[in-house]
Structures are given as C-alpha cells and as structure tokens.
Protein backbone atom coordinates (compact mmCIF):
# COMPACT_ATOMS: atom_id res chain seq x y z
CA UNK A 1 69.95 -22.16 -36.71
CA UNK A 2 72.01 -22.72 -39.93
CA UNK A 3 70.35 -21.24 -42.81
CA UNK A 4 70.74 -24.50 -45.65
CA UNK A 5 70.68 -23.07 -48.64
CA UNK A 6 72.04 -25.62 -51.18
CA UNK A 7 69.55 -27.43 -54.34
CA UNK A 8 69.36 -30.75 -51.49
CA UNK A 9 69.20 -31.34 -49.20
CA UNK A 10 66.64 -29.05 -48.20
CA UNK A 11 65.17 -27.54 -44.99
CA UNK A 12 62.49 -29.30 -43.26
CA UNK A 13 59.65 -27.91 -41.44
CA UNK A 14 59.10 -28.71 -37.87
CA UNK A 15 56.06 -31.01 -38.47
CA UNK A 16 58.12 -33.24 -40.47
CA UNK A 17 60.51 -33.15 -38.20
CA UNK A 18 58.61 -34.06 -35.23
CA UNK A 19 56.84 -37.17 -37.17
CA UNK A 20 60.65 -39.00 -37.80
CA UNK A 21 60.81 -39.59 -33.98
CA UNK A 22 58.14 -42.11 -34.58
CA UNK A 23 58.90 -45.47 -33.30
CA UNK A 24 59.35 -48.08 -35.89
CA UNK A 25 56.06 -50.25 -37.25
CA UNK A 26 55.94 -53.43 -39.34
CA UNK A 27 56.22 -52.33 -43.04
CA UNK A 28 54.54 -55.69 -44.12
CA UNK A 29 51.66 -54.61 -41.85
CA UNK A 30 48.29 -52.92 -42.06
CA UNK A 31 49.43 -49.56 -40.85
CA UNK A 32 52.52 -49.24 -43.21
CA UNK A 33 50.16 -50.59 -45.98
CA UNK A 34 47.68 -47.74 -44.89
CA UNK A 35 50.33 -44.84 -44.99
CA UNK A 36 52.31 -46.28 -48.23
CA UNK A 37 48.75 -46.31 -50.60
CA UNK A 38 47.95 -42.88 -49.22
CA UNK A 39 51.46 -41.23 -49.69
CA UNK A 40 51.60 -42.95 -53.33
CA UNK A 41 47.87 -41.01 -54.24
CA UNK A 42 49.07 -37.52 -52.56
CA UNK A 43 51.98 -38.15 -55.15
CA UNK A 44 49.99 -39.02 -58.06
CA UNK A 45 48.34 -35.45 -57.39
CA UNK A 46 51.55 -33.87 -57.53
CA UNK A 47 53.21 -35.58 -60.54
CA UNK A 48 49.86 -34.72 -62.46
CA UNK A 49 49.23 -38.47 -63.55
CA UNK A 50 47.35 -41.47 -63.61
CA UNK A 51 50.86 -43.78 -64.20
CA UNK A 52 52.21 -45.98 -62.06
CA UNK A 53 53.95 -44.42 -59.30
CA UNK A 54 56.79 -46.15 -56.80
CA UNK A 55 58.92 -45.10 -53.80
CA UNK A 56 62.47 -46.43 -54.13
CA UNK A 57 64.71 -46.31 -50.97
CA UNK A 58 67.36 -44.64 -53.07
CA UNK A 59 69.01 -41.22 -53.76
CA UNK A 60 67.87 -39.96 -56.99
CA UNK A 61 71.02 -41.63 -58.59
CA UNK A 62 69.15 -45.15 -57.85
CA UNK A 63 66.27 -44.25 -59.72
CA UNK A 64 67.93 -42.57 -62.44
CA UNK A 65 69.75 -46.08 -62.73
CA UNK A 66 66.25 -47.88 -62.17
CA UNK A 67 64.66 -45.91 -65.28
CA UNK A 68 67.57 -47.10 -67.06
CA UNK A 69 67.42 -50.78 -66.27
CA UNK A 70 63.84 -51.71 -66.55
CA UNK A 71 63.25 -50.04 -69.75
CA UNK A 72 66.68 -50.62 -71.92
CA UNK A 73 68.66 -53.51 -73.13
CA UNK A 74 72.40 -53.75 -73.97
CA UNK A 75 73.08 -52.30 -77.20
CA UNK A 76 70.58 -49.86 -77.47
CA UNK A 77 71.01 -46.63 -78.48
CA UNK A 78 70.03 -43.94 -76.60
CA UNK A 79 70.20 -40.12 -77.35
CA UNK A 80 71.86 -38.35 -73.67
CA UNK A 81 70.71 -34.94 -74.25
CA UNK A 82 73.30 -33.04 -71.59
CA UNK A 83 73.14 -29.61 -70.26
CA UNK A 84 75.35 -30.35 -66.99
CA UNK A 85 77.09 -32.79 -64.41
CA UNK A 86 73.61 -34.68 -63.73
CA UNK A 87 73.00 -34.89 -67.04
CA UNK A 88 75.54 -36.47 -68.02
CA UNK A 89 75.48 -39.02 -64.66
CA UNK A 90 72.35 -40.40 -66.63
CA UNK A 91 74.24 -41.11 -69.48
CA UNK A 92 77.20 -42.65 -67.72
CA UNK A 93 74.25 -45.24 -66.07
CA UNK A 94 72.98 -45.84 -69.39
CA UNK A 95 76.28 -46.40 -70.60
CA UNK A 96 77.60 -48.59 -67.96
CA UNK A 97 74.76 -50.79 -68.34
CA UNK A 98 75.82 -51.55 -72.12
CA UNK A 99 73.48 -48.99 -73.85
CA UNK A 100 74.80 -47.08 -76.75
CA UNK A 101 74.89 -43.70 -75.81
CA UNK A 102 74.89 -40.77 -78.30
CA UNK A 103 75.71 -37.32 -76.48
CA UNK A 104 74.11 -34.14 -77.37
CA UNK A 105 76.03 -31.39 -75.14
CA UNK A 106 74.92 -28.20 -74.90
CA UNK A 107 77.19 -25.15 -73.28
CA UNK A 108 76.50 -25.66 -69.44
CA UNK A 109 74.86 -22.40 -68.59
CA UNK A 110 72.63 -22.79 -71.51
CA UNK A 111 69.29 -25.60 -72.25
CA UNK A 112 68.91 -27.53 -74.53
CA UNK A 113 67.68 -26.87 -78.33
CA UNK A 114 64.45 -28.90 -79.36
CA UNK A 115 65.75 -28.33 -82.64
CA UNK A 116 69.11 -30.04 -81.99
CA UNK A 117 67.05 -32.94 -79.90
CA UNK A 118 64.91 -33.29 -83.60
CA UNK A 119 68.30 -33.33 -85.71
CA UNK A 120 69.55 -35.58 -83.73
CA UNK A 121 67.02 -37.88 -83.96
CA UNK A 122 66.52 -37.77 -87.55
CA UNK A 123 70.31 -38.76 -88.14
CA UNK A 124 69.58 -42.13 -86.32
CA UNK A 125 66.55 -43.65 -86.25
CA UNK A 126 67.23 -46.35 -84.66
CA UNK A 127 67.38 -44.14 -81.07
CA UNK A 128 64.95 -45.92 -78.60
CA UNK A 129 65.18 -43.51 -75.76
CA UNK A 130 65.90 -40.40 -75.09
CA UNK A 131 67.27 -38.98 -71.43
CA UNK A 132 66.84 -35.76 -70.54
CA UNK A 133 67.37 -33.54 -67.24
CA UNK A 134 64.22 -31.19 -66.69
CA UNK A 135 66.21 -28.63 -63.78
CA UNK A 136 70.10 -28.83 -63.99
CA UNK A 137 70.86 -27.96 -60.60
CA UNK A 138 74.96 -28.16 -61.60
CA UNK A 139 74.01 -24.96 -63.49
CA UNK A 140 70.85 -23.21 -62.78
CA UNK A 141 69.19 -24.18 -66.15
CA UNK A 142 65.58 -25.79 -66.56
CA UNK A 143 65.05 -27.13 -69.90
CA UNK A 144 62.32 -26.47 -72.23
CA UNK A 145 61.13 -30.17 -71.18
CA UNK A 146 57.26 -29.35 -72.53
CA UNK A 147 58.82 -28.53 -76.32
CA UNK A 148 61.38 -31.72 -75.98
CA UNK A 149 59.07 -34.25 -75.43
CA UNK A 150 56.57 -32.90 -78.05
CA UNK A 151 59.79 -33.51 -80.65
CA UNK A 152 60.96 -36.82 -78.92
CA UNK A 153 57.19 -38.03 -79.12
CA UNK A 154 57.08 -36.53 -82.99
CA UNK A 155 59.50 -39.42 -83.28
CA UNK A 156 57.76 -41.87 -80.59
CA UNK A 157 61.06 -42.59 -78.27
CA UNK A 158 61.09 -43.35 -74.74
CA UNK A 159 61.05 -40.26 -72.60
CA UNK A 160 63.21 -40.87 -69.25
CA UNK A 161 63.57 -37.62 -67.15
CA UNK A 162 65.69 -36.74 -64.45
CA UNK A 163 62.87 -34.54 -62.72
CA UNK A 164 65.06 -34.99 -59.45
CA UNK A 165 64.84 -31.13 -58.43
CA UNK A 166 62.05 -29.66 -60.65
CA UNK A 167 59.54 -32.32 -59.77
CA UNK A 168 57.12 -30.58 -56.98
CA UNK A 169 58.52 -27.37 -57.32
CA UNK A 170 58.38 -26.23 -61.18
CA UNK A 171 55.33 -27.02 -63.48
CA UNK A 172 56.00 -30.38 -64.67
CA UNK A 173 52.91 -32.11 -65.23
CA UNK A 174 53.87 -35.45 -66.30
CA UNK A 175 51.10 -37.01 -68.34
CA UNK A 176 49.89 -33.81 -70.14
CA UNK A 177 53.81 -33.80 -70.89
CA UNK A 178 54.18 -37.46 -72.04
CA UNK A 179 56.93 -38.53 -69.78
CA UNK A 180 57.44 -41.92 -69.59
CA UNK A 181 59.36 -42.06 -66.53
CA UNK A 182 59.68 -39.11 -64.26
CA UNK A 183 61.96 -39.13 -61.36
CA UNK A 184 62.36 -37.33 -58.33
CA UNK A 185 64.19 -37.19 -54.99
CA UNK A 186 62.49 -36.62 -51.45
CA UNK A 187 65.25 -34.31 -50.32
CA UNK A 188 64.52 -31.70 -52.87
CA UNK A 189 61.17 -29.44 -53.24
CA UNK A 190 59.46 -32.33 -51.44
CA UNK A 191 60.66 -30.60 -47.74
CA UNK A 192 61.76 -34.56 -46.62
CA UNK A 193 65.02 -35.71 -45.85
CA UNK A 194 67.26 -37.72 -48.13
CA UNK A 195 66.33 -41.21 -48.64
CA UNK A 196 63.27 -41.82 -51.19
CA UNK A 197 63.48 -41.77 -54.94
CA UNK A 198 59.83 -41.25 -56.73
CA UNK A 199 59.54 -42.20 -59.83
CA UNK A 200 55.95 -42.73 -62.38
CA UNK A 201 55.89 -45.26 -65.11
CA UNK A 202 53.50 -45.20 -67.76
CA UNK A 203 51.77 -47.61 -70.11
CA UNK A 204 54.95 -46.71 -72.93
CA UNK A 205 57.24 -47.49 -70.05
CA UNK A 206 55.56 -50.32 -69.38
CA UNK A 207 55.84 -51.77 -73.01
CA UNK A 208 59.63 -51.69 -72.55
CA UNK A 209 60.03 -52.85 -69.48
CA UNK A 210 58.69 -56.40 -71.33
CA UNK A 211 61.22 -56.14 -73.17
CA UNK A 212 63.78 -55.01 -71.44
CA UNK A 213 67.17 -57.30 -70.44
CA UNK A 214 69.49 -55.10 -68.57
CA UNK A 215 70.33 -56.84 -65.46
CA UNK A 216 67.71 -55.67 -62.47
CA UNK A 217 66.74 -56.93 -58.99
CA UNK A 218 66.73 -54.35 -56.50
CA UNK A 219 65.33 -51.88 -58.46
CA UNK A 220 62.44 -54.05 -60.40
CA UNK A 221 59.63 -51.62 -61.75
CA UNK A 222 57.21 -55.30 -61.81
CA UNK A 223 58.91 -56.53 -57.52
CA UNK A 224 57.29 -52.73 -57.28
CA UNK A 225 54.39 -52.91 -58.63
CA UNK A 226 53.11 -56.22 -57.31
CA UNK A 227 54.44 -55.59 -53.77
CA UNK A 228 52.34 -52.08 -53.79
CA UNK A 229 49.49 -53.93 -54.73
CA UNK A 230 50.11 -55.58 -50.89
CA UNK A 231 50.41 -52.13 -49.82
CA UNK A 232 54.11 -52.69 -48.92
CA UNK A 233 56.88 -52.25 -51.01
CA UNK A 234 59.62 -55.42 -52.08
CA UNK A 235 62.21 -54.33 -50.00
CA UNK A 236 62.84 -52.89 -46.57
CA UNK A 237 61.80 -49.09 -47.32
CA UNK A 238 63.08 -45.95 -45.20
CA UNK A 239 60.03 -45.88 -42.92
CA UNK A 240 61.30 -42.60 -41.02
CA UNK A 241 61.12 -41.01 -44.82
CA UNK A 242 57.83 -42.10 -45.55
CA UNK A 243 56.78 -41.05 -42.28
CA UNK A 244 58.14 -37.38 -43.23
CA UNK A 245 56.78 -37.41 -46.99
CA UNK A 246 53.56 -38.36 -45.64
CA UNK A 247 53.23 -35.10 -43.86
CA UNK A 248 55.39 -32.76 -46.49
CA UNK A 249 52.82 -33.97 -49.36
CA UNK A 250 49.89 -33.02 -47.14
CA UNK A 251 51.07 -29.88 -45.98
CA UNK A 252 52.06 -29.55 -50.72
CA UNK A 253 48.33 -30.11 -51.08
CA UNK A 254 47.05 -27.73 -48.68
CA UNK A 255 48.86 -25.38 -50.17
CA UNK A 256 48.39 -26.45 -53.43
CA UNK A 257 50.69 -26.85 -56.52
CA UNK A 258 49.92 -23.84 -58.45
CA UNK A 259 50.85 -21.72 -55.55
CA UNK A 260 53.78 -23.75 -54.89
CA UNK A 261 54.69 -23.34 -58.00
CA UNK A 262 54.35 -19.31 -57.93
CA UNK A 263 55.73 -18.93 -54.68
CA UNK A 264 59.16 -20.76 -56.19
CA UNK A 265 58.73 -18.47 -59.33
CA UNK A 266 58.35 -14.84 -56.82
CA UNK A 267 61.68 -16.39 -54.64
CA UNK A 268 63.56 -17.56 -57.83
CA UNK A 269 62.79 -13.62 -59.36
CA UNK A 270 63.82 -11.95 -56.14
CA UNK A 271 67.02 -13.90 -55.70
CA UNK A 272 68.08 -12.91 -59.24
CA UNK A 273 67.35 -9.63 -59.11
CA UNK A 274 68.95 -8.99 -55.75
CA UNK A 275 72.33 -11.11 -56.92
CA UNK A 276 72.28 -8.97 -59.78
CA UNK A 277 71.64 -5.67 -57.36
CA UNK A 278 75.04 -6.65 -55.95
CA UNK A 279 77.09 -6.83 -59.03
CA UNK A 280 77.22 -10.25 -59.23
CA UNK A 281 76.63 -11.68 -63.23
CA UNK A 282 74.04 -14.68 -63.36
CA UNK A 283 75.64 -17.81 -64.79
CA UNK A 284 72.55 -19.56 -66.46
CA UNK A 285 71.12 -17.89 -69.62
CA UNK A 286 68.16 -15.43 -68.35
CA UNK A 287 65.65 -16.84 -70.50
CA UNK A 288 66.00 -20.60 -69.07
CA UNK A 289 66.70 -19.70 -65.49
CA UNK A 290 66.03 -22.27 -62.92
CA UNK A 291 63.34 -21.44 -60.08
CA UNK A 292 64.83 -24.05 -57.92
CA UNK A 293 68.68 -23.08 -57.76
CA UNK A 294 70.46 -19.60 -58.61
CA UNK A 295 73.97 -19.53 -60.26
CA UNK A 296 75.92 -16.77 -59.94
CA UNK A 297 79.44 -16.61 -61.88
CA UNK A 298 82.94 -15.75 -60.18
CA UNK A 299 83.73 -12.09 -61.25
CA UNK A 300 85.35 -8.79 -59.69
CA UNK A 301 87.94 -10.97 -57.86
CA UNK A 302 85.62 -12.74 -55.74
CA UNK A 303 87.32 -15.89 -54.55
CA UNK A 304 84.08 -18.09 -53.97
CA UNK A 305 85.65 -20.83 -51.88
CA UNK A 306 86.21 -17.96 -49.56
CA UNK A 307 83.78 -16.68 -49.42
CA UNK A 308 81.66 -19.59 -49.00
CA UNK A 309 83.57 -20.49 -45.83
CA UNK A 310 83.56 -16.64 -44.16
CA UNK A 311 78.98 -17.44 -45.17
CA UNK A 312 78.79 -20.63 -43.27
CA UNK A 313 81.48 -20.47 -40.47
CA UNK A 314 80.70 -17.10 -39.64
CA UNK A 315 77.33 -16.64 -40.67
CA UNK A 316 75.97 -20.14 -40.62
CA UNK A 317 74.64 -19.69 -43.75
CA UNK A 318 75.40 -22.79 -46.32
CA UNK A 319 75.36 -21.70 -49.71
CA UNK A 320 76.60 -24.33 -52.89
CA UNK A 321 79.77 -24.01 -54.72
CA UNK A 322 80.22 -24.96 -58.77
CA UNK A 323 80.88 -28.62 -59.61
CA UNK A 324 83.40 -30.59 -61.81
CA UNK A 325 84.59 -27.64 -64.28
CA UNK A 326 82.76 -25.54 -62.41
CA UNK A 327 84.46 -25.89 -59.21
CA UNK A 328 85.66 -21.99 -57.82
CA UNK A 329 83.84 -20.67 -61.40
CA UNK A 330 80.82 -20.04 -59.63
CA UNK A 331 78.69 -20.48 -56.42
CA UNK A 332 74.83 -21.64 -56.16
CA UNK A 333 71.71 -20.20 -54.03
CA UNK A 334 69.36 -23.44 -53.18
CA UNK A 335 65.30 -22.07 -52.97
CA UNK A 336 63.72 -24.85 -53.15
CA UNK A 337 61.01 -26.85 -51.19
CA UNK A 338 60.47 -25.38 -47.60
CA UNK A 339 61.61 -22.08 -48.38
CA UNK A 340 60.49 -18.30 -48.01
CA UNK A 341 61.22 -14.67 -49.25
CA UNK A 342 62.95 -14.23 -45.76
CA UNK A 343 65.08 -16.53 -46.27
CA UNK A 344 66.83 -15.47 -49.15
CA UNK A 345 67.17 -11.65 -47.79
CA UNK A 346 69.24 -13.01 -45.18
CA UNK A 347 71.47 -14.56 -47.69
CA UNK A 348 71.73 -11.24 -50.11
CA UNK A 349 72.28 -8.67 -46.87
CA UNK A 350 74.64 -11.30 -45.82
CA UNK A 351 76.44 -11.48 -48.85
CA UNK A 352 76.47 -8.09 -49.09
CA UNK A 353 78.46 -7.76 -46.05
CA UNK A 354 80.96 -10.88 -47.11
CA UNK A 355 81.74 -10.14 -50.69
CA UNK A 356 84.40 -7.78 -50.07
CA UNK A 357 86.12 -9.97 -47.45
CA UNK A 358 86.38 -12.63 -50.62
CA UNK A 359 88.29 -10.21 -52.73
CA UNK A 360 84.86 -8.65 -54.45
CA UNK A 361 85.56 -5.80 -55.90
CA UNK A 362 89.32 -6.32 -56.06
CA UNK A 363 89.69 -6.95 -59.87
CA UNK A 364 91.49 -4.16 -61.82
C-alpha cells in the first residue's frame, strides 16, 4: 500500500472508505436532508462556532473565490497578507474579481509580522478586508493567525482566511478568533477525499455580503443558506463526499479536537527532529513551523526530484516536492489528518536509505 504523504490529499481510513460505495440517494430528500444538518453541526463543533456554516462542492480554490465574491465589491481595497503560493492564489481571486489588492509579502519560509499587518493598515484606511493564509502548506509556515486578527479587528476589517489545511488539525477556533470567514478543504486533516469546501460565515460576514456586488451564482453564501434551511444544499453536492465526511467528523469527535490537535503537534515534533537527525536543514523558520506539512531545504547535493522518484517508484512512498520558486529547492513531508507516528518512521528510515542515491552527501 502506497504510503501518501503529501499536505492533500490525504489518507483515508477504511471506514470512510467503505461508506463511498454507497449507492446514490435523492439529495432533495429526507435522508440527504438528515445526513447534511447532522454533518453541518459535527462541523460547527470542529470550527469552534456558532456562524453559519456551508459545504461547497468545490476544491478549496472555490471557496477561497466564494469568500471573495459574496463579501467584496469591485474597487475595493483589500490588504493580501502573503507568506507563499496559496497566499498569494487568494489575492489573484480577489484581484481578478476587480478588488484592489495591496500585497504584504513576507520571505516564504517565514510568517507573517502582526506588526507589518498594523502598519499596513494604518497607511490606508480605507482597507475593507484583509486575506490571510492560517497554514502555508507551499512552505511549512502557520501564521500567528490569533495575534493577526486581534490587529485586523483593532482596525475592524473583514477577516477572510484560507484555513484550507490548518482547519481540523491545528487550534483554530474560529469565533474566539474573530474570523469572519474560515475555509477549509475535505481532503486535508478532515481524512475525506477531495471534493467539499467548508467554509463559516459570521454575522460581520454577513453585513457585507448585503453589500456586496461582485458577480456570484454558483457560489451564493444567501442560495446556501436558504437551501440548508431545506436541509439540501442549492446545487447538486458530492454525495459520495458527504457520505465520507459524515463518518471522518464522527470518528474527529470521538477522538476529540484537543487530542487531535496534540497528536498533529507529537507527529509534526518527531518529523522535525528526525529530518534534522539526518542532516537535512528545515526550510520554515523553527519558531512558526507548521504541524500539518514539514519542509525540508535542498542541501549536501541532494537532487530532490530524484530522490522523490527512487521514494515513490521504489518505495511507494509519495512525498511533496517545492512549488513555483520552490520547485527542486526543497521537498515536503504531508502529516496531516489520518496519520500516525508509524507512519512517518517509515518515511525517515526510508529516506535514510535513499538520500545518498540522490547525491546526499555529495557536496564538497
């Protein structure tokens, strides 16, 4: 069995897996109405709040453009604050939608500076939102998301967070953190497969959605809200994915978030310190490190393409490469979701084995 460890998709257990070869039902009927209002409350549990909460038949990308559409209109200005590639996808949505986008980039490997985030948004008032990305999985960096909303909330902006692989997996409770919208992906720490986007909208939210006049239909916070009231949703949903998040969240609750949380914390720990046992340097600044997704910079002569070909054709074991500027810089451990201490041993006695063969070591 191929050992999957990338930041998504992740794993799945085998009693999701066994509840997607359900045959089809009616999603405008009782049943799907049944399962959809119970898998919505398991999530409210999760997110830690008493907002609105929808599934979206999406990837994560659709609901990061979703938070952007039904709270924003052309022409406003909105401060991106960017610590890596999905950071700044959310800006290039808010951008292509006609929003005034004002980048604050920080060094990818590094998070973001509250600091910067409150200079920033003293030199233009007139910011109405600010986007942020809580876990940069590009990088291996979680953000300080608890001290930039208390600064982007000293200022009273819109909150929209990309919570897409932190979400269920690193604290991140959203209403003791003010976040207006949170979004998330089912294919991340959620142990479903790829198809649903979660995302909570609060009462703020709400107040600019009212206003809002970005072009929307599909992805309609209000078409969401009313149909969910029917127990259904406005669109035809991925049944076989609510079918498997409806067993992953009760299988979260039994074990319950604070231990999910800790067991992500013990894995994250024991895959840095055994990278680091290697040789290998970390890539994301120690202090900010994600517990979701390790990256591990290129040094020594390691060729990481290689050697992440020898670990999955060899070794079926499927470890992440670096993206955009990234790309061959450095290589990415996934342990997220359904996802043990055993796990990652067989990935660092594997890669113990494999470095060499990618040049490791060669470097004069």
């Amino acid at each position: 069995m191929e050992n999957l460890r990338i930041p998504g998709p992740t794993p799945l257990p085998e009693e999701v897996l066994r509840v997607m070869s359900r045959q089809m039902i009616n999603h405008r009927g009782p049943e799907f109405g049944q399962i959809v209002t119970e898998v919505t409350a398991n999530l409210k549990q999760l997110f830690q709040t008493t907002a609105d909460v929808f599934l979206l038949t999406a990837s994560g990308t659709g609901a990061l453009e979703a938070a952007v559409v039904n709270t924003l209109s052309p022409g406003d200005k909105v401060l991106s604050v960017s610590i890596g590639v999905f950071s700044e996808r959310f800006a290039t949505i808010a951008g292509q939608f006609g929003a005034e986008v004002i980048p604050l980039r920080f060094e990818w490997g590094t998070a973001a500076d509250p600091d910067a985030v409150r200079r920033a948004l003293n030199a233009e008032p007139e910011i109405k939102a600010v986007l942020v990305t809580h876990n940069e999985t590009s990088t291996g960096v979680t953000n300080d998301l608890a001290a930039i909303s208390s600064v982007v909330k000293e200022f009273d902006k819109l909150l929209l967070v990309d919570a897409i692989s932190g979400l269920g997996s690193i604290k991140l409770p959203v209403d003791e953190w003010h976040i207006d919208v949170a979004i998330t992906g089912s294919q991340k720490g959620w142990m479903a497969p790829p198809g649903l986007a979660m995302v909570s909208v609060n009462q703020q939210a709400w107040q600019a959605h009212e206003k809002a006049k970005m072009p929307r239909f599909y992805w309609d916070f209000t078409k969401a809200r009313s149909y969910l009231e029917k127990g259904q949703t406005p669109w035809t949903p991925s049944i076989s994915t609510i079918f498997a998040l409806s067993v992953s969240l009760k299988m979260m609750l039994a074990e319950g978030l604070a231990n999910i949380i800790a067991r992500h914390a013990r894995i994250a720990q024991a895959t840095r310190e055994g990278v680091k046992a290697l040789g290998l340097p970390l890539f994301a600044e120690a202090s900010h490190a994600s517990n979701t997704v390790t990256s591990v910079a290129a040094s020594n002569g390691l060729d990481t393409r290689k050697m992440l070909k020898i670990m999955r054709e060899e070794h079926q074991i499927v470890l992440g490469g670096g993206q955009q500027k990234l790309d061959g810089k450095i290589f990415r451990i996934g342990h997220l979701g359904w996802v043990s201490e055993d796990d990652i041993k067989a990935v660092l006695t594997t890669l113990k084995t494999v470095l060499p063969q990618a040049g490791f070591g060669s470097a004069s």
